[in-house]
Protein backbone atom coordinates (compact mmCIF):
# COMPACT_ATOMS: atom_id res chain seq x y z
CA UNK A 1 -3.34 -18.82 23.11
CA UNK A 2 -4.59 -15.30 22.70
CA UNK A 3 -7.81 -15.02 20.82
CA UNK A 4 -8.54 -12.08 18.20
CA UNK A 5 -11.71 -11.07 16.97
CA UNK A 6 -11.61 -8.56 13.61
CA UNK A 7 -14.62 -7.13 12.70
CA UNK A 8 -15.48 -6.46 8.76
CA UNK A 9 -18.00 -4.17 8.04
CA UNK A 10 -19.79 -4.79 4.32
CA UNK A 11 -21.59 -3.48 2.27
CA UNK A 12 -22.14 -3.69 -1.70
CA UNK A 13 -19.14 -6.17 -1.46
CA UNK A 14 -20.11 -9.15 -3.29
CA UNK A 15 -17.84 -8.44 -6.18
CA UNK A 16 -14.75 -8.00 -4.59
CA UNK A 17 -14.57 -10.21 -1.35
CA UNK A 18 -11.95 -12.14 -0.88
CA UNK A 19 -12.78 -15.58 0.19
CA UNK A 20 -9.25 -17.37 0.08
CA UNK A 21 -7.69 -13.84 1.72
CA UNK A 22 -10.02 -14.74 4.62
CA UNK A 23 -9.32 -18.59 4.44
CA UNK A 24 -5.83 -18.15 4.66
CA UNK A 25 -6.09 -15.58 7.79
CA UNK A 26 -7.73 -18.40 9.96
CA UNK A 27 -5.48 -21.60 8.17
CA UNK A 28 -2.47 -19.45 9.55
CA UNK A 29 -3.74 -18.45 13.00
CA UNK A 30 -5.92 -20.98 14.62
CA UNK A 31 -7.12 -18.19 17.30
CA UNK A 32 -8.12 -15.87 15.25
CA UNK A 33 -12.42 -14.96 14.33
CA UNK A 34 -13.74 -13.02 11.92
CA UNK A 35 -17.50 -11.14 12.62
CA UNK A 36 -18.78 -9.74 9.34
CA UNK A 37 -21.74 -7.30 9.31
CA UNK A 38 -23.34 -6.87 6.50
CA UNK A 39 -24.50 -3.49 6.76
CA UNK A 40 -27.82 -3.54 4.33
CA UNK A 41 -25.97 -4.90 1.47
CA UNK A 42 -28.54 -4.81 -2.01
CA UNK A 43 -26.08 -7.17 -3.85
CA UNK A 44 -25.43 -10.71 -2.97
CA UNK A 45 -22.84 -9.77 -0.49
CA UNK A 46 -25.25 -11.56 2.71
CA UNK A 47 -24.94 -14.84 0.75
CA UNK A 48 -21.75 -14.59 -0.22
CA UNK A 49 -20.65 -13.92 3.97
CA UNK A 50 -23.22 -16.83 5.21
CA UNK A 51 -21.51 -19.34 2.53
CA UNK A 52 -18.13 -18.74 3.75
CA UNK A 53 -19.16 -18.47 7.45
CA UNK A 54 -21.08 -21.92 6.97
CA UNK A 55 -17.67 -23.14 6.36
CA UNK A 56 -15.72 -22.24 9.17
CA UNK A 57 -17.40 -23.34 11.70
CA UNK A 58 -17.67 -20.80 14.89
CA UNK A 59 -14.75 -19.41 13.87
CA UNK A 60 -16.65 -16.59 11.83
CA UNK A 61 -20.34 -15.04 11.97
CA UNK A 62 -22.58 -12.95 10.23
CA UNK A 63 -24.27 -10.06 11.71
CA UNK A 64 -26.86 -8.16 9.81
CA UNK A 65 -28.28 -4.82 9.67
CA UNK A 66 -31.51 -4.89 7.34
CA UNK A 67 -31.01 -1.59 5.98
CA UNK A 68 -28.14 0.46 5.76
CA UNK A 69 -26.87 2.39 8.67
CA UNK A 70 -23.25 3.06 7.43
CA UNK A 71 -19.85 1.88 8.35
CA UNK A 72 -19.72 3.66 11.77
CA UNK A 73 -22.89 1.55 12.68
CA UNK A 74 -21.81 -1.30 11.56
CA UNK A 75 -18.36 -1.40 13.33
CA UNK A 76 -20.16 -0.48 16.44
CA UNK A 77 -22.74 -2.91 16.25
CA UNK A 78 -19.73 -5.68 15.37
CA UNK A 79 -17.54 -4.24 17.82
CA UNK A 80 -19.76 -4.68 20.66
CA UNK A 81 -20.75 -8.35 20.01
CA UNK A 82 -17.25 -9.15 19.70
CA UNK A 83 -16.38 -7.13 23.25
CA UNK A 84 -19.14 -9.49 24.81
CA UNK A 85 -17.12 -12.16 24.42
CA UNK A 86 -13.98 -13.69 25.71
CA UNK A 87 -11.74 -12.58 23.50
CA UNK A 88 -8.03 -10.69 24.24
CA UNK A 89 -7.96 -8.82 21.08
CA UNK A 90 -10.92 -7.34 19.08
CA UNK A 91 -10.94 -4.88 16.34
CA UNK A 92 -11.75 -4.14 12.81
CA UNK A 93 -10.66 -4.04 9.15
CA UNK A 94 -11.96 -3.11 5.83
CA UNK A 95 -13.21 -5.38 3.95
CA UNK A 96 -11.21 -4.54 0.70
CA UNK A 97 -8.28 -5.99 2.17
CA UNK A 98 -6.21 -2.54 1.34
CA UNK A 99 -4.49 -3.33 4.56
CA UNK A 100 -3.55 -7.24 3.78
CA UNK A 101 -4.90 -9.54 6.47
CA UNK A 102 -0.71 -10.68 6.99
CA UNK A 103 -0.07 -7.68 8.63
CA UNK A 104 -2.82 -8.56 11.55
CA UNK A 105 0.12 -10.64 13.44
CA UNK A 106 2.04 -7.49 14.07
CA UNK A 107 -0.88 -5.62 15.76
CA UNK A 108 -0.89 -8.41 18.11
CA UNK A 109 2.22 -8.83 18.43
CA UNK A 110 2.68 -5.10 19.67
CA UNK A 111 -0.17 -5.39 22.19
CA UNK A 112 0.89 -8.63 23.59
CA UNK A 113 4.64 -6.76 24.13
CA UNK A 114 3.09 -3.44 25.51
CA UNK A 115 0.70 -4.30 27.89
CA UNK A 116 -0.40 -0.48 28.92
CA UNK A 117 -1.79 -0.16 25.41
CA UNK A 118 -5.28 0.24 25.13
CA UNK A 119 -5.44 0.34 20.73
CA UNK A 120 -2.87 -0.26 17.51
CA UNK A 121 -3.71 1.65 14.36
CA UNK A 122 -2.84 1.19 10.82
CA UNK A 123 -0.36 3.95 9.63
CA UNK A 124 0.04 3.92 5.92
CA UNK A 125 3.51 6.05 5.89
CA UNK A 126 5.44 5.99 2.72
CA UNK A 127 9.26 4.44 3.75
CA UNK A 128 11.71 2.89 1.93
CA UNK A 129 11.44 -0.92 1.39
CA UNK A 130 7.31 0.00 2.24
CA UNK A 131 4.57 -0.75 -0.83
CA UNK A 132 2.02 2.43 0.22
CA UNK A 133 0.47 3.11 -3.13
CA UNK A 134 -2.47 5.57 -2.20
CA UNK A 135 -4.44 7.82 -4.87
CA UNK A 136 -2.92 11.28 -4.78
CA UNK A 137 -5.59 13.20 -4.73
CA UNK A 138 -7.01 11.45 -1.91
CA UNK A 139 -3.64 11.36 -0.31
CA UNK A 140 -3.36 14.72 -0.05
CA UNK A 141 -6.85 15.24 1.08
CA UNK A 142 -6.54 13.07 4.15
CA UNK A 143 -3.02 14.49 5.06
CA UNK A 144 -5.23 17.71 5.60
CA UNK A 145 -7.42 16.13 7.34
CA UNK A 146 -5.47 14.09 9.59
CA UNK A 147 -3.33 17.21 10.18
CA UNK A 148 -6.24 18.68 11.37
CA UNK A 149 -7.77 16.12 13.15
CA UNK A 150 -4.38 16.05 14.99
CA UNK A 151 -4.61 19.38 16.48
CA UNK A 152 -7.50 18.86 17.11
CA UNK A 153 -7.25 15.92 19.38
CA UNK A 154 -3.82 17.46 20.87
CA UNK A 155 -2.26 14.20 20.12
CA UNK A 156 0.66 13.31 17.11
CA UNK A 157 -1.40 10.96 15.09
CA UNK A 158 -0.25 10.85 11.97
CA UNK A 159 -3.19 8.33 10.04
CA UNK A 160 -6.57 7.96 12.20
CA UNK A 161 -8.30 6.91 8.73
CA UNK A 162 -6.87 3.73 7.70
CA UNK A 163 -9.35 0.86 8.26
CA UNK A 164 -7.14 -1.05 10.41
CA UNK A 165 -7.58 -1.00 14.37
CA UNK A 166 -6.95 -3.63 17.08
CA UNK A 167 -8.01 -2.95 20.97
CA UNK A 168 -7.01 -4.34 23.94
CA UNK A 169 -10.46 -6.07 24.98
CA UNK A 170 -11.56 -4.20 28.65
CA UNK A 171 -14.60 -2.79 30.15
CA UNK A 172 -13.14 0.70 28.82
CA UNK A 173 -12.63 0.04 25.42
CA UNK A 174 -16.22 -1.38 25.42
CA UNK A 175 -17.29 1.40 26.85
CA UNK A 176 -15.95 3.64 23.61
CA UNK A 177 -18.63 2.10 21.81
CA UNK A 178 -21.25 2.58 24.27
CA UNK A 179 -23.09 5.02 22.51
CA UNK A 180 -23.79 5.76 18.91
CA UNK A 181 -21.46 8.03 16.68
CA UNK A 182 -22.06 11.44 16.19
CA UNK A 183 -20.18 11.33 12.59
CA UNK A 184 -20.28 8.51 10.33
CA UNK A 185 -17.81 10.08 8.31
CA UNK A 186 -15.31 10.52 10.62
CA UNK A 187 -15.64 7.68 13.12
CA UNK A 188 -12.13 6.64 13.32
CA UNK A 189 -11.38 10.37 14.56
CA UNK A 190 -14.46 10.26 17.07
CA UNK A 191 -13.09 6.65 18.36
CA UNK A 192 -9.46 8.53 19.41
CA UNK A 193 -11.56 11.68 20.99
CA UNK A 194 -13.36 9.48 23.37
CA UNK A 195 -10.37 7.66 24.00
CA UNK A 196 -8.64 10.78 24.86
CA UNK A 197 -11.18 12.31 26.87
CA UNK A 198 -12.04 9.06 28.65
CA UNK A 199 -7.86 9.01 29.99
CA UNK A 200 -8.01 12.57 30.44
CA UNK A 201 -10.70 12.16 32.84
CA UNK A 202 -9.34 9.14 34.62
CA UNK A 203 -6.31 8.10 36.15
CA UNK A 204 -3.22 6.27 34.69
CA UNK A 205 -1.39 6.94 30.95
CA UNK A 206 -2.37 9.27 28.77
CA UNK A 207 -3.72 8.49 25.29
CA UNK A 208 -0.60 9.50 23.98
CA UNK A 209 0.77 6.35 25.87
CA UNK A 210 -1.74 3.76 25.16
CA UNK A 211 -2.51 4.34 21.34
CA UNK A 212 0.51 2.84 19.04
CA UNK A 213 0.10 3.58 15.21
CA UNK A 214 2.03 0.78 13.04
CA UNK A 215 3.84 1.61 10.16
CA UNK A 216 2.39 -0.62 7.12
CA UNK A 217 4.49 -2.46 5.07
CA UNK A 218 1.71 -2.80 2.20
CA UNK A 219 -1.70 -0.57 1.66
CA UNK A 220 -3.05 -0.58 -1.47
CA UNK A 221 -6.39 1.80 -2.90
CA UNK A 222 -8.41 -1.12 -4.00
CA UNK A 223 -11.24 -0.13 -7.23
CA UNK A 224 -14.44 0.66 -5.67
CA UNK A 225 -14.05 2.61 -2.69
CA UNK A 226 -16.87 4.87 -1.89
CA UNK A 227 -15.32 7.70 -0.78
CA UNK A 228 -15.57 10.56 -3.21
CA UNK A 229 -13.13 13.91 -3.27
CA UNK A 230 -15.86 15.76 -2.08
CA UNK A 231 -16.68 13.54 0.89
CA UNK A 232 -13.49 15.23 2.33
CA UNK A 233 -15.12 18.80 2.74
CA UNK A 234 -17.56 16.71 4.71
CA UNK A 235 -15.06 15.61 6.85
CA UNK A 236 -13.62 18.61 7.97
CA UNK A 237 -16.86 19.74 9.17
CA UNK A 238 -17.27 16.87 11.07
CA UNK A 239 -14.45 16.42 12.71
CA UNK A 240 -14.92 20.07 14.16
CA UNK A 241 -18.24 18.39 15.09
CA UNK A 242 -16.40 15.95 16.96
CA UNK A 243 -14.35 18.38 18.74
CA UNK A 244 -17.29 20.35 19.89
CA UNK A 245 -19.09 17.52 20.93
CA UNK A 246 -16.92 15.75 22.46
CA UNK A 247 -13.01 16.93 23.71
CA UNK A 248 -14.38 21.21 23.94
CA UNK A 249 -14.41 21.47 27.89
């Protein structure tokens, strides 16, 4: 039985975590744990996490960060706890649930059937017979973005944002955590950069042949994100940053 670890990074979520979402998850898959951080949460969100995690056993934990550090941080500090361990799968999702927990199966489905992959990735694409319902605005915004971002990294990524990632767990995936992240904005960008630099350094596939982006069949903006318009400009900048620092030979 393969065992997955997901990582959910928190913070502020008190109001809109989804206890029976979660429930369900590990009811349908009996190898499947969940690590939540709660990343400095000011809201009953740490209570809310422990009470749930009280009732599942070992099957979920609660990390926490005293103050807030941001999401990077608090996927990298999950991340690396769950890497520690003996798991086959490890990764992370937001904690809105805008990717639905039911598509999980597929990610590991596609690394269990493709063993050179090193990482799937969420890929909210509008298709027929597909339930994408993103903002517009913000839409738009991260199509810039992500075109840019995929220039950038020389590699036909079509959605690094969406909060939904599973690795292959390995000493070199671990390793993409190692150190701290230059951008917290950006994170998901500056995950595939040091992916890409660390097979462009070694031997064996490319990145282009161990990253596999799944098409969603639901993603849905959930009320209360806290990303803003103008986070994007942001965003650009920093993923230049991330160039710079860390593909620019």
């Amino acid at each position: 039985m393969r065992r997955t670890i997901i990582v959910v990074p928190c913070y502020n979520e008190a109001h809109r975590f989804d206890e029976s979402a979660f429930a369900s998850a590990l009811d349908a898959d009996p190898a499947l744990s969940f690590y939540f951080v709660d990343d400095g949460s000011r809201d009953r969100t740490r209570a809310r996490l422990e009470a749930f995690a009280a009732s599942r056993g070992e099957r979920c934990r609660v990390i926490a960060h005293e103050m807030n550090q941001g999401k990077a941080a608090a996927v990298r500090t999950g991340l690396l706890e769950a890497f520690a361990t003996d798991a086959d799968y490890c990764g992370f999702w937001d904690a809105d649930l805008a990717t639905p927990l039911d598509e999980l199966p597929r990610f590991v489905e596609i690394l269990e059937e493709r063993p050179l992959l090193d990482l799937a990735i969420g890929s909210r694409v509008k298709l027929l017979g597909r339930s994408i319902e993103r903002n517009p605005l913000r839409h738009y915004l991260g199509r810039v973005a992500a075109t840019i971002a995929s220039l950038l990294l020389d590699l036909p990524v079509y959605d690094t944002q969406c909060g939904a990632k599973l690795f292959r767990n390995t000493p070199a995936a671990a390793k993409l955590f190692a150190e701290p992240f230059a951008s917290g904005w950006v994170f998901d960008v500056e995950i595939i950069a040091r992916l890409v630099r660390q097979r462009r350094d070694g031997d064996g596939p490319s990145a282009e042949e161990t990253i596999y982006e799944v098409p969603l069949y639901r993603w849905k903006d959930v009320a209360g994100s806290k990303i803003r318009p103008a986070d994007y400009l942001r965003a650009f900048v920093d993923v230049l940053r991330v160039y710079q620092r860390t593909l620019r030979r």
